[in-house]
PDB file of N, CA and C in Angstrom:
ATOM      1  N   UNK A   1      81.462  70.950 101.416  1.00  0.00           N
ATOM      2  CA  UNK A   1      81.830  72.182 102.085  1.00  0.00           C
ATOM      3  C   UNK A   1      81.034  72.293 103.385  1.00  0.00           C
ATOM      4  N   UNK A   2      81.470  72.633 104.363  1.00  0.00           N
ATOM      5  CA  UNK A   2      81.339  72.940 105.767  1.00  0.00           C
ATOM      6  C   UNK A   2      81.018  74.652 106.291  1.00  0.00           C
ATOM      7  N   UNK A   3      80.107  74.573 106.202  1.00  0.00           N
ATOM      8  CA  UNK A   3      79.727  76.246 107.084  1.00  0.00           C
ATOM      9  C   UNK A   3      79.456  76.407 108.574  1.00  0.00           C
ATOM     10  N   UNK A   4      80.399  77.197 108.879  1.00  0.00           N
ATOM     11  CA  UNK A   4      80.422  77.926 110.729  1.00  0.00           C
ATOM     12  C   UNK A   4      80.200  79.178 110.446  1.00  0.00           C
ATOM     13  N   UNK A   5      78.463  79.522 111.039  1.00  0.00           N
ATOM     14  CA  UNK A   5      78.264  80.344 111.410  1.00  0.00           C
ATOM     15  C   UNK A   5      78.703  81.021 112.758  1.00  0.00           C
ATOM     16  N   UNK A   6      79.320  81.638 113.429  1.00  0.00           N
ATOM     17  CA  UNK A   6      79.288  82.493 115.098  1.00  0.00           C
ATOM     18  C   UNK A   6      79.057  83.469 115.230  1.00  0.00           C
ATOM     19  N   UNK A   7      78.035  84.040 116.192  1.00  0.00           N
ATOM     20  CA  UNK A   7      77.895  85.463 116.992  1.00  0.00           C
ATOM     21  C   UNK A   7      78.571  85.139 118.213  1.00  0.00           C
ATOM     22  N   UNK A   8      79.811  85.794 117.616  1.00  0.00           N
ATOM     23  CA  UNK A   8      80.600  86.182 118.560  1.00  0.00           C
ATOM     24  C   UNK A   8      80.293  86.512 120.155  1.00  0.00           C
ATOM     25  N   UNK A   9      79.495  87.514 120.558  1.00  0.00           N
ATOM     26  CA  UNK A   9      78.764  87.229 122.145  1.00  0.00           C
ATOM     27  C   UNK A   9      78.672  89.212 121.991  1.00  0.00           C
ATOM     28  N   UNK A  10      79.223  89.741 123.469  1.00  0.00           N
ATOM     29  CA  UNK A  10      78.836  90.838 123.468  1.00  0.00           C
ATOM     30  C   UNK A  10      79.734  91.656 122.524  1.00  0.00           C
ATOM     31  N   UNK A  11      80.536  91.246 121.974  1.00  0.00           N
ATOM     32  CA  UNK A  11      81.117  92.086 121.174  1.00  0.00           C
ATOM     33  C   UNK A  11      80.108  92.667 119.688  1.00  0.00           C
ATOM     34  N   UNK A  12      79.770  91.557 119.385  1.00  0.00           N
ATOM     35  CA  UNK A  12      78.350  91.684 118.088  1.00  0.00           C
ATOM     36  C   UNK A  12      78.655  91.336 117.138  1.00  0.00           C
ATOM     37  N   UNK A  13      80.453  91.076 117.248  1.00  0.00           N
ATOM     38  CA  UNK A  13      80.939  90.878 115.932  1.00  0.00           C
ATOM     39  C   UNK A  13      80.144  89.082 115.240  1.00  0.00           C
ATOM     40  N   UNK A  14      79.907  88.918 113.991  1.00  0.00           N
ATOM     41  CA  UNK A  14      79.528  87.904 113.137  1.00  0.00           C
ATOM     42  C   UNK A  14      80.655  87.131 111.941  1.00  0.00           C
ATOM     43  N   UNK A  15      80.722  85.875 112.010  1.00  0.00           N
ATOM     44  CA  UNK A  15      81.769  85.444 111.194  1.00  0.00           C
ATOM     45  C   UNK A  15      81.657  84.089 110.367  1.00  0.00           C
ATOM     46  N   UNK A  16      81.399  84.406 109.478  1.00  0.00           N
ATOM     47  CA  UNK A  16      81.258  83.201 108.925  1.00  0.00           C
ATOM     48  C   UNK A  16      82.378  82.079 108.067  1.00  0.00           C
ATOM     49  N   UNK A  17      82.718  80.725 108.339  1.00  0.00           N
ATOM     50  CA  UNK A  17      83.357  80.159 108.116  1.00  0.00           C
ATOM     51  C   UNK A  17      83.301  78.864 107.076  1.00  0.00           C
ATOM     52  N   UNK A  18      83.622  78.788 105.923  1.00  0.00           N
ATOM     53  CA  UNK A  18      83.380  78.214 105.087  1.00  0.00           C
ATOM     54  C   UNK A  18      84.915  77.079 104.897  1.00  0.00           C
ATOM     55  N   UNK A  19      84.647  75.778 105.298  1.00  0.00           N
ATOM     56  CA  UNK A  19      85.829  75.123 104.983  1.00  0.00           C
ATOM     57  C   UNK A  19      85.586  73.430 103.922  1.00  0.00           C
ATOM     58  N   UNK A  20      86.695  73.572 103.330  1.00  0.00           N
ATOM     59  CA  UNK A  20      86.467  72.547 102.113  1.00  0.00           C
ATOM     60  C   UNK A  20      87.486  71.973 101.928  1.00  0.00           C
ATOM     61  N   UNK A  21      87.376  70.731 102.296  1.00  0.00           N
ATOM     62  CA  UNK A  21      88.657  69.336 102.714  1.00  0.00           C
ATOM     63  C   UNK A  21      89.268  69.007 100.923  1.00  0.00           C
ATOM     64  N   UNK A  22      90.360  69.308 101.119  1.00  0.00           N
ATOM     65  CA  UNK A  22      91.242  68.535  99.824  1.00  0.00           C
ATOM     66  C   UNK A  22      92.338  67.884 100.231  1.00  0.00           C
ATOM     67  N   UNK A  23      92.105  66.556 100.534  1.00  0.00           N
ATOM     68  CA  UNK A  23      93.519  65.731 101.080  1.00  0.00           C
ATOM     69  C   UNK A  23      93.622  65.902 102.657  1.00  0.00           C
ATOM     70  N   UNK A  24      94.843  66.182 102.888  1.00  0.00           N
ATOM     71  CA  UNK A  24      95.316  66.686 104.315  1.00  0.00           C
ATOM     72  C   UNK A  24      95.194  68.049 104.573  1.00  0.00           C
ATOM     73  N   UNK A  25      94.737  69.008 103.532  1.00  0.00           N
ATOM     74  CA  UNK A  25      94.722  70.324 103.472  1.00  0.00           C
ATOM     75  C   UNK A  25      92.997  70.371 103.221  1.00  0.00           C
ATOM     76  N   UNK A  26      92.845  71.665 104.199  1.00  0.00           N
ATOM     77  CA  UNK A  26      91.339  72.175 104.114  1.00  0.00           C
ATOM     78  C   UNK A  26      91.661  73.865 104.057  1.00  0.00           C
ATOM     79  N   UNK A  27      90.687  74.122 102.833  1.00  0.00           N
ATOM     80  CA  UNK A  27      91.012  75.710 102.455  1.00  0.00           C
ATOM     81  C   UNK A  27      89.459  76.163 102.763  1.00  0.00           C
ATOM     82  N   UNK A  28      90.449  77.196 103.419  1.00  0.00           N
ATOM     83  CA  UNK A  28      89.579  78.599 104.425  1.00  0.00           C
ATOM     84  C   UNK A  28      88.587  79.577 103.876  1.00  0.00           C
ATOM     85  N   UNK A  29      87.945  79.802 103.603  1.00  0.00           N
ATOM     86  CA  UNK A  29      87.132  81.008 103.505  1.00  0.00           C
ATOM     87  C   UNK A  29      86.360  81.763 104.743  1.00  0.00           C
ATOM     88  N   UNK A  30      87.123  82.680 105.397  1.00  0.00           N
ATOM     89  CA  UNK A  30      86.599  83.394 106.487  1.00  0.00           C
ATOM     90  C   UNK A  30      86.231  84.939 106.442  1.00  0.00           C
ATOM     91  N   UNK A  31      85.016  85.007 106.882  1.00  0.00           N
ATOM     92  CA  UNK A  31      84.411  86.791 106.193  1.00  0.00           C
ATOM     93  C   UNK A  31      84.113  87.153 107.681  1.00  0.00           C
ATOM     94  N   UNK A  32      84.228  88.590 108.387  1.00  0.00           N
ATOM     95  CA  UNK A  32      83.901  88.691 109.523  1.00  0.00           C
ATOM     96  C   UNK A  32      83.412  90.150 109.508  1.00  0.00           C
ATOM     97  N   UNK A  33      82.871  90.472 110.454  1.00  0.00           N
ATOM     98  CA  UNK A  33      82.842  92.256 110.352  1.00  0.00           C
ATOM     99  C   UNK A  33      83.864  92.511 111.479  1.00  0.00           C
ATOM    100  N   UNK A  34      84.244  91.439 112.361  1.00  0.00           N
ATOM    101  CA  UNK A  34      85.559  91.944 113.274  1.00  0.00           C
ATOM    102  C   UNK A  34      87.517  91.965 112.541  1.00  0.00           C
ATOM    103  N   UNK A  35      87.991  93.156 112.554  1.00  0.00           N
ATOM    104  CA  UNK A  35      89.026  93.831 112.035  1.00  0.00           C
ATOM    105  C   UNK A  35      89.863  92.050 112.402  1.00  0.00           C
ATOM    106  N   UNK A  36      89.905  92.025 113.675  1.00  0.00           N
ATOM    107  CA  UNK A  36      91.317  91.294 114.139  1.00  0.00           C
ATOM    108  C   UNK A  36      91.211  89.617 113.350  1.00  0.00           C
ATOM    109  N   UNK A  37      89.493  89.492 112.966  1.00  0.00           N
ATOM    110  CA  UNK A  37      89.230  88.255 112.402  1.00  0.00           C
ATOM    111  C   UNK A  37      89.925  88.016 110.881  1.00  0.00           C
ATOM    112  N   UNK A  38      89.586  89.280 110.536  1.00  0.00           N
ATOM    113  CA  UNK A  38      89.620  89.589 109.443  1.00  0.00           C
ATOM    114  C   UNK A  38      91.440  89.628 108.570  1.00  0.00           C
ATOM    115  N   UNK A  39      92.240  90.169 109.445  1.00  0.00           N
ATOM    116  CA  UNK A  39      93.417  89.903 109.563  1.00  0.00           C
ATOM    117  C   UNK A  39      94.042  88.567 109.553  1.00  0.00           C
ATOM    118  N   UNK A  40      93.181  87.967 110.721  1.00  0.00           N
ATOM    119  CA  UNK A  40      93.413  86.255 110.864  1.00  0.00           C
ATOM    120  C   UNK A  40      93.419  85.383 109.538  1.00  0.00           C
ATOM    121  N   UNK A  41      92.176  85.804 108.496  1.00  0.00           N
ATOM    122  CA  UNK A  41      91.299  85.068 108.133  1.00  0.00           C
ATOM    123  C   UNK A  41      92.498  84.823 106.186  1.00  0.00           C
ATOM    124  N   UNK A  42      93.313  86.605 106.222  1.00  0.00           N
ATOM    125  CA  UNK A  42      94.264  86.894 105.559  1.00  0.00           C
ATOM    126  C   UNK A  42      95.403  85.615 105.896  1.00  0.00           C
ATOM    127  N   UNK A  43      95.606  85.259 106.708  1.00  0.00           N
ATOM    128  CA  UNK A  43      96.966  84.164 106.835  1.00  0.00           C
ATOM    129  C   UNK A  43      96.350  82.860 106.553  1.00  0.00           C
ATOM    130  N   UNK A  44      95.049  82.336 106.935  1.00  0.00           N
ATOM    131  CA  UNK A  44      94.678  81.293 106.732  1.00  0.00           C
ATOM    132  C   UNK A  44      93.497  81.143 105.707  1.00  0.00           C
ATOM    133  N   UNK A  45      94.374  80.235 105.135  1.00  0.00           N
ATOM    134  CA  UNK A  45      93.726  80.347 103.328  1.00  0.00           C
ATOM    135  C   UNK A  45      93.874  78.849 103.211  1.00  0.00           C
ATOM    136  N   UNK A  46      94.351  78.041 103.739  1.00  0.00           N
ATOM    137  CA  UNK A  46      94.856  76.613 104.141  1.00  0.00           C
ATOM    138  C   UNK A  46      95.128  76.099 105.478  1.00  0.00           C
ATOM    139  N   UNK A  47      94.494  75.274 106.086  1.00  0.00           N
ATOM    140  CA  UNK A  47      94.832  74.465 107.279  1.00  0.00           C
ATOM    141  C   UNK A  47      95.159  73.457 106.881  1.00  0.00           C
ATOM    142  N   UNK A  48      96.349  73.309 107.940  1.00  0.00           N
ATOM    143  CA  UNK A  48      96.723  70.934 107.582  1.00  0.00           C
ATOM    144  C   UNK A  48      95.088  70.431 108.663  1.00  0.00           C
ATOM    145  N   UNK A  49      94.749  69.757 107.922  1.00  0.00           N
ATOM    146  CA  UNK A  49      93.656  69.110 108.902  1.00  0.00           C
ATOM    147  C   UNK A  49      93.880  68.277 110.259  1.00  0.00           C
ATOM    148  N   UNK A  50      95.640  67.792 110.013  1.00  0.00           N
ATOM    149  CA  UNK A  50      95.434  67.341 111.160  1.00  0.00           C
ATOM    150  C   UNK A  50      96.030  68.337 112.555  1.00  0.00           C
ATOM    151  N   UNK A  51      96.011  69.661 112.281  1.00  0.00           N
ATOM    152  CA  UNK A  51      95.934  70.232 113.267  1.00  0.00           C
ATOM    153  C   UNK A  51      94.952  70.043 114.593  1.00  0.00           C
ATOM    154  N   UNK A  52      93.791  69.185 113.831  1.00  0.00           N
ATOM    155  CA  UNK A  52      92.818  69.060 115.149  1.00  0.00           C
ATOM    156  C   UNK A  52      93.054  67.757 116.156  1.00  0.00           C
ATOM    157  N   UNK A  53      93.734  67.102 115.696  1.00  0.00           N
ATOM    158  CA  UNK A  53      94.709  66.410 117.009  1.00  0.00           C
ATOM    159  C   UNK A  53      95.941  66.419 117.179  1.00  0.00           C
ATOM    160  N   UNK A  54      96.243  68.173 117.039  1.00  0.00           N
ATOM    161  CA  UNK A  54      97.412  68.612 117.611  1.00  0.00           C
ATOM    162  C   UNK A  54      97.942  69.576 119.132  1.00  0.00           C
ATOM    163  N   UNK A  55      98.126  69.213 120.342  1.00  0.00           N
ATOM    164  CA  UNK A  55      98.312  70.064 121.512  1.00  0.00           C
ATOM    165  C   UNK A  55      97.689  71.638 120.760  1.00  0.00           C
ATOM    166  N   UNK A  56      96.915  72.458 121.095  1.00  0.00           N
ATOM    167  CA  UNK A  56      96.633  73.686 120.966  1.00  0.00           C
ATOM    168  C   UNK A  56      98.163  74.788 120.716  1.00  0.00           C
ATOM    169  N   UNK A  57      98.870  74.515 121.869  1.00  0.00           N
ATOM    170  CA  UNK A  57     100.157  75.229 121.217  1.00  0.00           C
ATOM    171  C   UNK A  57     100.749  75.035 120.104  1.00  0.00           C
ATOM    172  N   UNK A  58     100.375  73.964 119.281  1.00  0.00           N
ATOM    173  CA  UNK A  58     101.030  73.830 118.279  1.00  0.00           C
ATOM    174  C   UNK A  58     100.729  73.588 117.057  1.00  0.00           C
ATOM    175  N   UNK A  59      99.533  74.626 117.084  1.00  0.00           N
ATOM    176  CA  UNK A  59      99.189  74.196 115.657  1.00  0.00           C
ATOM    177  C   UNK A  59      99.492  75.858 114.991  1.00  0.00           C
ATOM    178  N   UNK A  60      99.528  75.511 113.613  1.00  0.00           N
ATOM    179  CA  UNK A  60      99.650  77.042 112.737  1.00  0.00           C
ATOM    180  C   UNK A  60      98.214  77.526 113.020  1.00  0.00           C
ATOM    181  N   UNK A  61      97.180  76.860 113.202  1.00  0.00           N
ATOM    182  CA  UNK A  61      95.864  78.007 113.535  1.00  0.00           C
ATOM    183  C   UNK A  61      96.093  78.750 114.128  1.00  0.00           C
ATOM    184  N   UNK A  62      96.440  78.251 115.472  1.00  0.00           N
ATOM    185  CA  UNK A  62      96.476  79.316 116.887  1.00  0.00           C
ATOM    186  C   UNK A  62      97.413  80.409 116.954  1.00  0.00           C
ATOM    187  N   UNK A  63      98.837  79.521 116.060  1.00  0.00           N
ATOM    188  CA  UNK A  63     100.192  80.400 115.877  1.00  0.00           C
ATOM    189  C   UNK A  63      99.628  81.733 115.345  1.00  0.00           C
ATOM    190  N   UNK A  64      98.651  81.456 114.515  1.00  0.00           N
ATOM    191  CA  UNK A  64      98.018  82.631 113.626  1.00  0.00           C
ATOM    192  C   UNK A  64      97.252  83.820 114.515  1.00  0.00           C
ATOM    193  N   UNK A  65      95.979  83.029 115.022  1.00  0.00           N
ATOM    194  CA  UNK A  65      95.701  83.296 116.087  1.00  0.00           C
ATOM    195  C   UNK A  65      96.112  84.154 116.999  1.00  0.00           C
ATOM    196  N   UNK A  66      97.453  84.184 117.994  1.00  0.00           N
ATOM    197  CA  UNK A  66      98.458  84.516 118.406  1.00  0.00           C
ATOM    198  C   UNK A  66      98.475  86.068 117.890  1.00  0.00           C
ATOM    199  N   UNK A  67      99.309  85.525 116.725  1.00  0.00           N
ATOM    200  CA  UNK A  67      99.283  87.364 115.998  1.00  0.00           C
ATOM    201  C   UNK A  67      98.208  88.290 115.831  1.00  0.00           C
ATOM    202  N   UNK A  68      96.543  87.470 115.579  1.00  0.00           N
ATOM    203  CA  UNK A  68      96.238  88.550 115.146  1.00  0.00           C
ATOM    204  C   UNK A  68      95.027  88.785 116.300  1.00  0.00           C
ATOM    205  N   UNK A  69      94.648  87.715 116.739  1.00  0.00           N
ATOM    206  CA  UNK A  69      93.444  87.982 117.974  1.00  0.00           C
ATOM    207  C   UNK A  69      93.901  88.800 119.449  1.00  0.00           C
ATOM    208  N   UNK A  70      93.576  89.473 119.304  1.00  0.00           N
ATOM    209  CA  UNK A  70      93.825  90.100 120.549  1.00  0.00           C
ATOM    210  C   UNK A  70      92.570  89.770 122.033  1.00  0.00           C
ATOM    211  N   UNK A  71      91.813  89.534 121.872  1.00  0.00           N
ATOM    212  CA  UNK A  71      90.651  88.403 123.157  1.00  0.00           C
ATOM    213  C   UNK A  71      90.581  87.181 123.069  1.00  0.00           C
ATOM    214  N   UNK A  72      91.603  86.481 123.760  1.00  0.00           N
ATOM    215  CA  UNK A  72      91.888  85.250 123.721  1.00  0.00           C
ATOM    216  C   UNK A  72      90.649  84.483 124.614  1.00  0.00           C
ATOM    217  N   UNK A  73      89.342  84.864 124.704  1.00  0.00           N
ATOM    218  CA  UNK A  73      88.020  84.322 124.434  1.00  0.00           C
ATOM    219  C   UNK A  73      87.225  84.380 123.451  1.00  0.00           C
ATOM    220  N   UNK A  74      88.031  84.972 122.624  1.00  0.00           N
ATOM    221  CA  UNK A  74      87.278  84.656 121.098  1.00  0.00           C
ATOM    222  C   UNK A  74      86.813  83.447 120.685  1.00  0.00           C
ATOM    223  N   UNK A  75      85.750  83.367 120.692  1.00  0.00           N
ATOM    224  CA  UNK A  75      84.936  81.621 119.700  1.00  0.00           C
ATOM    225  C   UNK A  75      85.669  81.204 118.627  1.00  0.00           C
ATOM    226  N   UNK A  76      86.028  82.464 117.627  1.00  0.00           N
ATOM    227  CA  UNK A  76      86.332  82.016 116.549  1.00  0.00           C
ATOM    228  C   UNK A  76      86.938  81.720 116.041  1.00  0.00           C
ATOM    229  N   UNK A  77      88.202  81.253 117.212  1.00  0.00           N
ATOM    230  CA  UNK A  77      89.340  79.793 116.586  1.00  0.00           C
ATOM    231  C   UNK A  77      89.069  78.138 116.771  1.00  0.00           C
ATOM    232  N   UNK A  78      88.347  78.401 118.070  1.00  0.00           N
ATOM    233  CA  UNK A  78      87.442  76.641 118.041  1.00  0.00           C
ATOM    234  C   UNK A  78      86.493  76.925 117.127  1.00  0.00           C
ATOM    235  N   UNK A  79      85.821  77.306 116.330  1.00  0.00           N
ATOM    236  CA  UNK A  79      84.767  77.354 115.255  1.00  0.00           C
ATOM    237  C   UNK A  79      85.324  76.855 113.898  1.00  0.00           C
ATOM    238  N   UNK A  80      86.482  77.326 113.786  1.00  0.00           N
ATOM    239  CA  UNK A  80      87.635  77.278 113.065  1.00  0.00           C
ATOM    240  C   UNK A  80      87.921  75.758 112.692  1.00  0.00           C
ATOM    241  N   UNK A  81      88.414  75.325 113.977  1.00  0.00           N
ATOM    242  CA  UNK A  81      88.552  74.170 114.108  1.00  0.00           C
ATOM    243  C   UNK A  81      87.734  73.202 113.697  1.00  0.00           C
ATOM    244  N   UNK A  82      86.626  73.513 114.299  1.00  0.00           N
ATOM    245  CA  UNK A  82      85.336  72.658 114.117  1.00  0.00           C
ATOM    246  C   UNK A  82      85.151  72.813 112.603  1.00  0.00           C
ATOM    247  N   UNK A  83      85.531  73.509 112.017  1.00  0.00           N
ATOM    248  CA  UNK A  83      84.844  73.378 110.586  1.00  0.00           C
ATOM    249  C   UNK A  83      86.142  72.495 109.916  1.00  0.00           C
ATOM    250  N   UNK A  84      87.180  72.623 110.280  1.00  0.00           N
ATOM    251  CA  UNK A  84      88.257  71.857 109.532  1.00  0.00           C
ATOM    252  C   UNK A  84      88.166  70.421 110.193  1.00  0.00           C
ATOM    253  N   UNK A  85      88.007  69.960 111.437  1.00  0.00           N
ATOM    254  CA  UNK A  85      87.437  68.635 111.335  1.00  0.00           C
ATOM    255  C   UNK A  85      86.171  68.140 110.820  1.00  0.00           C
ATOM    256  N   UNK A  86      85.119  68.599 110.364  1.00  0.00           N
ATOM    257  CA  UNK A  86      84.089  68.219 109.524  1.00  0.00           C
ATOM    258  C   UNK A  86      84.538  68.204 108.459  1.00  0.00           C
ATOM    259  N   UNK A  87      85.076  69.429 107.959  1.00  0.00           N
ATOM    260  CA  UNK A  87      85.288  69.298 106.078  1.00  0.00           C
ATOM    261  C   UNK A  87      86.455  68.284 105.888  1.00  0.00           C
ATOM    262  N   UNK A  88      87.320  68.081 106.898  1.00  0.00           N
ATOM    263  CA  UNK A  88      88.181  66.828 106.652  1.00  0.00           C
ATOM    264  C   UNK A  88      87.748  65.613 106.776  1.00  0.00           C
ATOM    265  N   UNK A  89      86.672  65.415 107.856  1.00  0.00           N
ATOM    266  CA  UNK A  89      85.780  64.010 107.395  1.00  0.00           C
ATOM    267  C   UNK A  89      86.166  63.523 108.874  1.00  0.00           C
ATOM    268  N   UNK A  90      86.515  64.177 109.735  1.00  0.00           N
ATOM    269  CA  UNK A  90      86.580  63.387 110.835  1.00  0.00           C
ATOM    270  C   UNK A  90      85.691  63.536 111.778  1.00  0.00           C
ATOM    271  N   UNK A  91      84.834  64.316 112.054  1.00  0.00           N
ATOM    272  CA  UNK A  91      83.721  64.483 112.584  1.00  0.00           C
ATOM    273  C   UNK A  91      82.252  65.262 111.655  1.00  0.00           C
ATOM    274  N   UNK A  92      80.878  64.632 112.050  1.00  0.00           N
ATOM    275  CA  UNK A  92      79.573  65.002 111.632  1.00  0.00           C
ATOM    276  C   UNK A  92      79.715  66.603 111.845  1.00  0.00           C
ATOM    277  N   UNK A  93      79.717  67.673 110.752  1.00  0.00           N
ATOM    278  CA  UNK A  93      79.171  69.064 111.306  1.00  0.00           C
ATOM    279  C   UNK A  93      77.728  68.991 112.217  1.00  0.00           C
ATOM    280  N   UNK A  94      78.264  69.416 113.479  1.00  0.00           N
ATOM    281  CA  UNK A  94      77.199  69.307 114.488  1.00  0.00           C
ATOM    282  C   UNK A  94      77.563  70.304 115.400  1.00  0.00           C
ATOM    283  N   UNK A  95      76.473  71.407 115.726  1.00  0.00           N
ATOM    284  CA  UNK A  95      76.085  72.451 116.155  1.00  0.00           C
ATOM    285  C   UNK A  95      76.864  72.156 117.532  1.00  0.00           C
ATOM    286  N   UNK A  96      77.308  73.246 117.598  1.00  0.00           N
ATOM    287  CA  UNK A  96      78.686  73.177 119.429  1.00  0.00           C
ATOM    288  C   UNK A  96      77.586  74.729 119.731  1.00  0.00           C
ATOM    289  N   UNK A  97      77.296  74.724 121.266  1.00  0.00           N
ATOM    290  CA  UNK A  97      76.217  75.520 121.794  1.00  0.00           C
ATOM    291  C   UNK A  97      77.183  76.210 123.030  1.00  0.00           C
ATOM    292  N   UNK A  98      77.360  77.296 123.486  1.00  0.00           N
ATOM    293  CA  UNK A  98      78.004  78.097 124.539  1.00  0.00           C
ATOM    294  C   UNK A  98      76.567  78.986 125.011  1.00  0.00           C
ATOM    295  N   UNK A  99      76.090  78.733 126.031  1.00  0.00           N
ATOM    296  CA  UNK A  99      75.224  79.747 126.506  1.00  0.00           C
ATOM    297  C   UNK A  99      75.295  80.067 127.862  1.00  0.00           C
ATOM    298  N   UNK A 100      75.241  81.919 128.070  1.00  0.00           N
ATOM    299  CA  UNK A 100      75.861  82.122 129.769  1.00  0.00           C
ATOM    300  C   UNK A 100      74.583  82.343 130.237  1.00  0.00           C
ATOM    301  N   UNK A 101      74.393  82.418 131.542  1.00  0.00           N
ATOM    302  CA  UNK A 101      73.699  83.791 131.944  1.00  0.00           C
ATOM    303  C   UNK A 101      74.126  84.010 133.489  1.00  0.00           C
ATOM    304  N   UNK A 102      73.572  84.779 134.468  1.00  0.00           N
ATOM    305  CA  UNK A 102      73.962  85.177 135.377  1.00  0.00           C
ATOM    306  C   UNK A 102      72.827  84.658 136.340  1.00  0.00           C
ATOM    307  N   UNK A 103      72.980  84.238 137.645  1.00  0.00           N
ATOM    308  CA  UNK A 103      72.533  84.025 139.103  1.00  0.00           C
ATOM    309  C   UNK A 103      72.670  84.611 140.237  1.00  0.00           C
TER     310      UNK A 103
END
């Protein structure tokens, strides 16, 4: 099993992502304190794994996505991702880093 932690950024929202490879299918466990995640997290209960070398338009994540995220800078569909290519075995879970600041 694969855990994605994200703090989300200024929003504050926190989400944690728990994914666990069976076959071509990796099942979801997503807990958030953000509403729209939380909605998301309701449709995806199963990813095909090989959504992660699929064009972004076309995977059922994003389709999901789509409906329920409304800040399409949300982290927490590449986090998503990232945990379903680790728990599927195609990449090392390894820490992905976003840090801003201003000049």
């Amino acid at each position: 099993m694969v855990i994605v932690n994200v703090q989300a950024g200024a929003c504050g929202f926190t989400t944690t992502i728990e994914a666990e490879g069976e076959g071509e299918l990796v099942k979801l466990t997503i807990s958030s304190d953000c509403q729209a995640v939380q909605g998301l997290a309701g449709e995806l209960r199963t990813v095909d794994s090989m959504d992660v070398f699929a064009p972004l338009d076309e995977t059922e994540m994003y389709a999901a996505c789509r409906r329920n995220l409304r800040h399409s800078a949300c982290p927490v569909p590449c986090a998503i991702l990232k945990a379903v290519e680790a728990a599927a075995g195609f990449a090392l879970p390894a820490d992905v880093h976003i840090t801003m600041s201003r000049k």
